[in-house]
N, C-alpha and C. Protein backbone atom coordinates (compact mmCIF):
# COMPACT_ATOMS: atom_id res chain seq x y z
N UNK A 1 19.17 7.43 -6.17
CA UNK A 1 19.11 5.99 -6.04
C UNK A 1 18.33 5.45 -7.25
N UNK A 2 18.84 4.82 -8.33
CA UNK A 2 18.11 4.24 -9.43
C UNK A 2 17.26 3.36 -8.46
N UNK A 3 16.57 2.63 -9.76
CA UNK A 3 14.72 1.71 -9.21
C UNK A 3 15.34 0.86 -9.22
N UNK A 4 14.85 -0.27 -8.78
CA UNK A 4 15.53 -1.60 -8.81
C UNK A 4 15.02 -2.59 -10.06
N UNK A 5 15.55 -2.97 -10.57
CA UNK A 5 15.53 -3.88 -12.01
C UNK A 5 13.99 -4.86 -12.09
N UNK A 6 13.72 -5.28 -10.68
CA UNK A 6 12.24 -5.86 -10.73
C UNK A 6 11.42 -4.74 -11.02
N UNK A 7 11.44 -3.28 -11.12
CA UNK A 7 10.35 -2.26 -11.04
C UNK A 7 10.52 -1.69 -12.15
N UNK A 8 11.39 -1.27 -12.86
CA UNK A 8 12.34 -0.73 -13.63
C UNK A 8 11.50 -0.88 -14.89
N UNK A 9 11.40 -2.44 -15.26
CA UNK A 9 10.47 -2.59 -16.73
C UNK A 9 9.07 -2.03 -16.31
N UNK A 10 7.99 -2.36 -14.89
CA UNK A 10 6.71 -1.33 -15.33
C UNK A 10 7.06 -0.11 -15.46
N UNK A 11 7.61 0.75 -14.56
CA UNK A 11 7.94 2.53 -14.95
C UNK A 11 8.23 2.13 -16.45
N UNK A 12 9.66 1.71 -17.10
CA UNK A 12 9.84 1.91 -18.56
C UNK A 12 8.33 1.61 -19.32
N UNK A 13 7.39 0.62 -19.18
CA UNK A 13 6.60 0.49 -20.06
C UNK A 13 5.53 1.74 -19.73
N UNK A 14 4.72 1.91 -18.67
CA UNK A 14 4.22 3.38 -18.24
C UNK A 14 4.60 4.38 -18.53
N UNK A 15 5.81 4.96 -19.15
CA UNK A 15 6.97 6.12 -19.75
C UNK A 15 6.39 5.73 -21.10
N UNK A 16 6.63 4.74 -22.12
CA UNK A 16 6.25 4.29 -23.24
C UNK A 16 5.29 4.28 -23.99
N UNK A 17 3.72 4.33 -22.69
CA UNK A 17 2.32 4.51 -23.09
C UNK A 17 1.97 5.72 -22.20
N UNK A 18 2.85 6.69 -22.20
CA UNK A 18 2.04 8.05 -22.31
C UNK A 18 2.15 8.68 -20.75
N UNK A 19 2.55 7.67 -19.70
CA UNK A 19 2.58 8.33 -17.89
C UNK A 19 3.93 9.01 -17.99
N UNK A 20 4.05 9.76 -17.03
CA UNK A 20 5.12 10.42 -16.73
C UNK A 20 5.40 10.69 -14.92
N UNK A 21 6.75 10.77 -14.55
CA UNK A 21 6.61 10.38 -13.44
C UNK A 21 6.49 11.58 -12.33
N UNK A 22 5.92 11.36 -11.42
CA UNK A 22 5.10 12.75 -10.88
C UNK A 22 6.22 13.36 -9.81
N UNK A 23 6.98 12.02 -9.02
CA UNK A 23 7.98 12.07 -7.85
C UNK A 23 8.75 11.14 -7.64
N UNK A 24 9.45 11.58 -6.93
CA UNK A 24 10.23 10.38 -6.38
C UNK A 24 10.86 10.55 -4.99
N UNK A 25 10.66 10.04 -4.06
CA UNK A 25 10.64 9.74 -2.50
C UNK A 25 11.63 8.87 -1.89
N UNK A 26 12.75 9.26 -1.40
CA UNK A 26 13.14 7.87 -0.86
C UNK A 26 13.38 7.69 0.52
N UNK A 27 13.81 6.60 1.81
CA UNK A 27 13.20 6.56 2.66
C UNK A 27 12.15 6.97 3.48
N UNK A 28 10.84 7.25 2.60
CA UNK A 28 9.61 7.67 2.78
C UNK A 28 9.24 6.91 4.14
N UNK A 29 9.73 5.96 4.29
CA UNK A 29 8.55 5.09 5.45
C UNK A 29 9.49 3.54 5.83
N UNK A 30 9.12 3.27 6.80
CA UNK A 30 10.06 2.37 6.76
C UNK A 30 10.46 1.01 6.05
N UNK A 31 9.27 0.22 5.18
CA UNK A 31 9.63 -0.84 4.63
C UNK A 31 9.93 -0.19 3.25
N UNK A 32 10.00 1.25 2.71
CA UNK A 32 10.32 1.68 1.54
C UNK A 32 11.44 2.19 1.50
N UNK A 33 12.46 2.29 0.66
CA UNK A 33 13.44 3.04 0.54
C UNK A 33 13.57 3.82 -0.59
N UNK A 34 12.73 3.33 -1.40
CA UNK A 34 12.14 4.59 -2.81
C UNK A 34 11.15 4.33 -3.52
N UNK A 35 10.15 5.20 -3.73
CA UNK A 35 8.83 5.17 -3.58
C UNK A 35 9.20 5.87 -5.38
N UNK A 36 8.44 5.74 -6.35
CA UNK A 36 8.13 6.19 -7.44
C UNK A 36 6.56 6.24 -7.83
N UNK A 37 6.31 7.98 -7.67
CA UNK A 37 4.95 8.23 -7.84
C UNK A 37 5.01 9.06 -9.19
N UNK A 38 3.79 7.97 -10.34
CA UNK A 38 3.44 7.98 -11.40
C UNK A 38 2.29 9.16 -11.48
N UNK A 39 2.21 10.33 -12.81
CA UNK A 39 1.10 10.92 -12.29
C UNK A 39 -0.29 10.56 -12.76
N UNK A 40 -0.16 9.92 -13.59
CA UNK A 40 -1.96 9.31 -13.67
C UNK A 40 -2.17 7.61 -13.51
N UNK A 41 -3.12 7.17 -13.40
CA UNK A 41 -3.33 5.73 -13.14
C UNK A 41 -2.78 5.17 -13.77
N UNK A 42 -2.40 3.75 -13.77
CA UNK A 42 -1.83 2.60 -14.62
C UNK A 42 -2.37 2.91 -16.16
N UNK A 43 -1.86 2.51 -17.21
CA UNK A 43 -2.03 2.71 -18.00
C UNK A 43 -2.07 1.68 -18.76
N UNK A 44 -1.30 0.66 -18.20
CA UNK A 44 -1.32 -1.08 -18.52
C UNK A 44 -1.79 -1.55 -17.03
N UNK A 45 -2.13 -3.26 -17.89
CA UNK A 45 -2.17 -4.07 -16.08
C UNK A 45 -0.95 -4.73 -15.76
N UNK A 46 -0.35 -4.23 -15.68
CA UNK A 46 0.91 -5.35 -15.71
C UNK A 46 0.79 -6.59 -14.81
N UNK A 47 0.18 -6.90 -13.55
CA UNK A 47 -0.41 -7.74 -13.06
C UNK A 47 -0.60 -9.23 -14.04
N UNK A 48 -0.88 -9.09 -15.56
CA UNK A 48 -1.47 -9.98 -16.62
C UNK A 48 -0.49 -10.48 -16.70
N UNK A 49 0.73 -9.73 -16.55
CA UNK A 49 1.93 -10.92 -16.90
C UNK A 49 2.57 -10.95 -15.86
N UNK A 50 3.30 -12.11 -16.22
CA UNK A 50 4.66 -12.66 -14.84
C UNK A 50 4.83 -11.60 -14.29
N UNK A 51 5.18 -11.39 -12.81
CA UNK A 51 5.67 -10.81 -12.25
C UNK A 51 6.73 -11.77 -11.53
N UNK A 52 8.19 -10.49 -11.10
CA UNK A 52 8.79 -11.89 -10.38
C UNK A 52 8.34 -11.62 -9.06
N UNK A 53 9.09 -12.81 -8.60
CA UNK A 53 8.19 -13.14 -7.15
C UNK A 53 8.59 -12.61 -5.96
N UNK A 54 9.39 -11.31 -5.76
CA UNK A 54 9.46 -10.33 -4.96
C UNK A 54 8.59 -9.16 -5.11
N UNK A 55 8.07 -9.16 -6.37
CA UNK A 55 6.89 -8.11 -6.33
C UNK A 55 5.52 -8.69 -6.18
N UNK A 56 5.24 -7.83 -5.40
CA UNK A 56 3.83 -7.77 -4.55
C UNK A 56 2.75 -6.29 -5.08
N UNK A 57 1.34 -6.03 -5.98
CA UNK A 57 0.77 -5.63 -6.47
C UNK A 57 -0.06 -5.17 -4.89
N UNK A 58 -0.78 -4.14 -5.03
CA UNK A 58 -0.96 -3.39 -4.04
C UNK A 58 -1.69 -2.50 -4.23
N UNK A 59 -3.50 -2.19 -3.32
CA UNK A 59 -4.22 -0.72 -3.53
C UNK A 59 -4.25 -0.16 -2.13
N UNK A 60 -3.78 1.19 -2.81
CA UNK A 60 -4.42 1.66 -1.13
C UNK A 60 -5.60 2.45 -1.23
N UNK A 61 -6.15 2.18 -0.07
CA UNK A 61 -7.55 2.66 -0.30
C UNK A 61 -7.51 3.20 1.23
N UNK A 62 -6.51 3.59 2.24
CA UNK A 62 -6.96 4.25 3.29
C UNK A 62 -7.03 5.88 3.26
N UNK A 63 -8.04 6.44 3.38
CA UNK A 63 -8.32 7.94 2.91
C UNK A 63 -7.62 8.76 3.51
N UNK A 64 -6.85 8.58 4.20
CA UNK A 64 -6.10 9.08 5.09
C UNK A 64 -4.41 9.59 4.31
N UNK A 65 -4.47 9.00 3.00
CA UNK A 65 -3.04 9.24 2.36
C UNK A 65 -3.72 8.97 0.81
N UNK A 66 -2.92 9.19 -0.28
CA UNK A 66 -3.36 9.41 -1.55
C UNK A 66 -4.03 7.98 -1.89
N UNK A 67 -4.95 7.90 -2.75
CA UNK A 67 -6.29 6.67 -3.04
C UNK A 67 -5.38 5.94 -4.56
N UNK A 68 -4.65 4.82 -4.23
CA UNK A 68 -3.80 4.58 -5.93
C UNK A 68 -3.82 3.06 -5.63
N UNK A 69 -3.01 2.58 -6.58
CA UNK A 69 -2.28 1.15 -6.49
C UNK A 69 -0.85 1.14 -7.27
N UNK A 70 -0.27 0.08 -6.98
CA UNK A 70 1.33 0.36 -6.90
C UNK A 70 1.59 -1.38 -7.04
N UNK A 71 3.06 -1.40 -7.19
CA UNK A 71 3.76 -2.44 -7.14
C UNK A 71 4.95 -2.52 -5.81
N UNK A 72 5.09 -3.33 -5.00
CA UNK A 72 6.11 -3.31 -4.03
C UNK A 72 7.10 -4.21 -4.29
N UNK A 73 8.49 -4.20 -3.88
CA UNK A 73 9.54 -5.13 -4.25
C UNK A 73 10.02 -5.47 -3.02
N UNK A 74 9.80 -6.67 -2.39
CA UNK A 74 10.31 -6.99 -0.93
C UNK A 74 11.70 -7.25 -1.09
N UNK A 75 12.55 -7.17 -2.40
CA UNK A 75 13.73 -7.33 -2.21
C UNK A 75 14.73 -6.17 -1.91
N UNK A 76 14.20 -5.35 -2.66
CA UNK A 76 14.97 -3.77 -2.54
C UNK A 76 14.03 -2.74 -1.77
N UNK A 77 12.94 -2.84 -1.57
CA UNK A 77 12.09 -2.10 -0.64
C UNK A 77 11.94 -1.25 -1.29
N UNK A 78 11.49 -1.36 -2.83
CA UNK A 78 11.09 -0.07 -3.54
C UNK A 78 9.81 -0.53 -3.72
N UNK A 79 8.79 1.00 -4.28
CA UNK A 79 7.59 1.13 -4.87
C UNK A 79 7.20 1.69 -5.61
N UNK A 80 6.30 1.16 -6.99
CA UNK A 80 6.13 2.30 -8.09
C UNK A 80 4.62 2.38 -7.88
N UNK A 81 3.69 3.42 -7.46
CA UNK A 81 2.79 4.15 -7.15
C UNK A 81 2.30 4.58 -8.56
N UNK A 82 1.26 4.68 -8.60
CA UNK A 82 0.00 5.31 -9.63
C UNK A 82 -1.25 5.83 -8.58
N UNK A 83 -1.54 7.24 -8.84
CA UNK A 83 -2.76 7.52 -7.94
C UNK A 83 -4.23 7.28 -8.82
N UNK A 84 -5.19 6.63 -8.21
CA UNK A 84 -6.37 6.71 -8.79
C UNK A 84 -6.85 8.35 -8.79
N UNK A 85 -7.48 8.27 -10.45
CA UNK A 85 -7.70 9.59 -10.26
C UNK A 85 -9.45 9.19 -10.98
């Protein structure tokens, strides 16, 4: 299942400055249908610029599952994941 075009440019720019991608998951859970896990932290903020307005920026911090932040797309129910390391 390719990423969906709202997610698509952070992975390409994270690929560009040096991340590489660790996994990829799909119907992981139920509001996800493909999860893209980056293997080291953000490397940009992408947050600084426009985002469109189906993506939703995101940390998880429950210790109970990996400690990162990510981008979510409520349109295609994808996610691109970075773990804090």
């Amino acid at each position: 299942m390719p990423l969906c075009p709202h997610l698509a440019p952070i992975v390409a720019a994270e690929l560009a400055a040096g991340n590489r991608v660790e996994r990829t998951f799909e119907n992981g859970y139920t509001r996800c249908r493909l999860q893209v896990t980056l293997a080291e932290p953000f490397h940009l903020a992408h947050e600084e610029g426009p985002l469109p307005s189906v993506v939703t920026p995101h940390d998880d911090t429950d210790s109970h599952y990996p400690l990162g932040k990510g981008y979510y797309c409520s349109e295609h129910l994808h996610d691109v994941f970075a773990l804090s390391i």
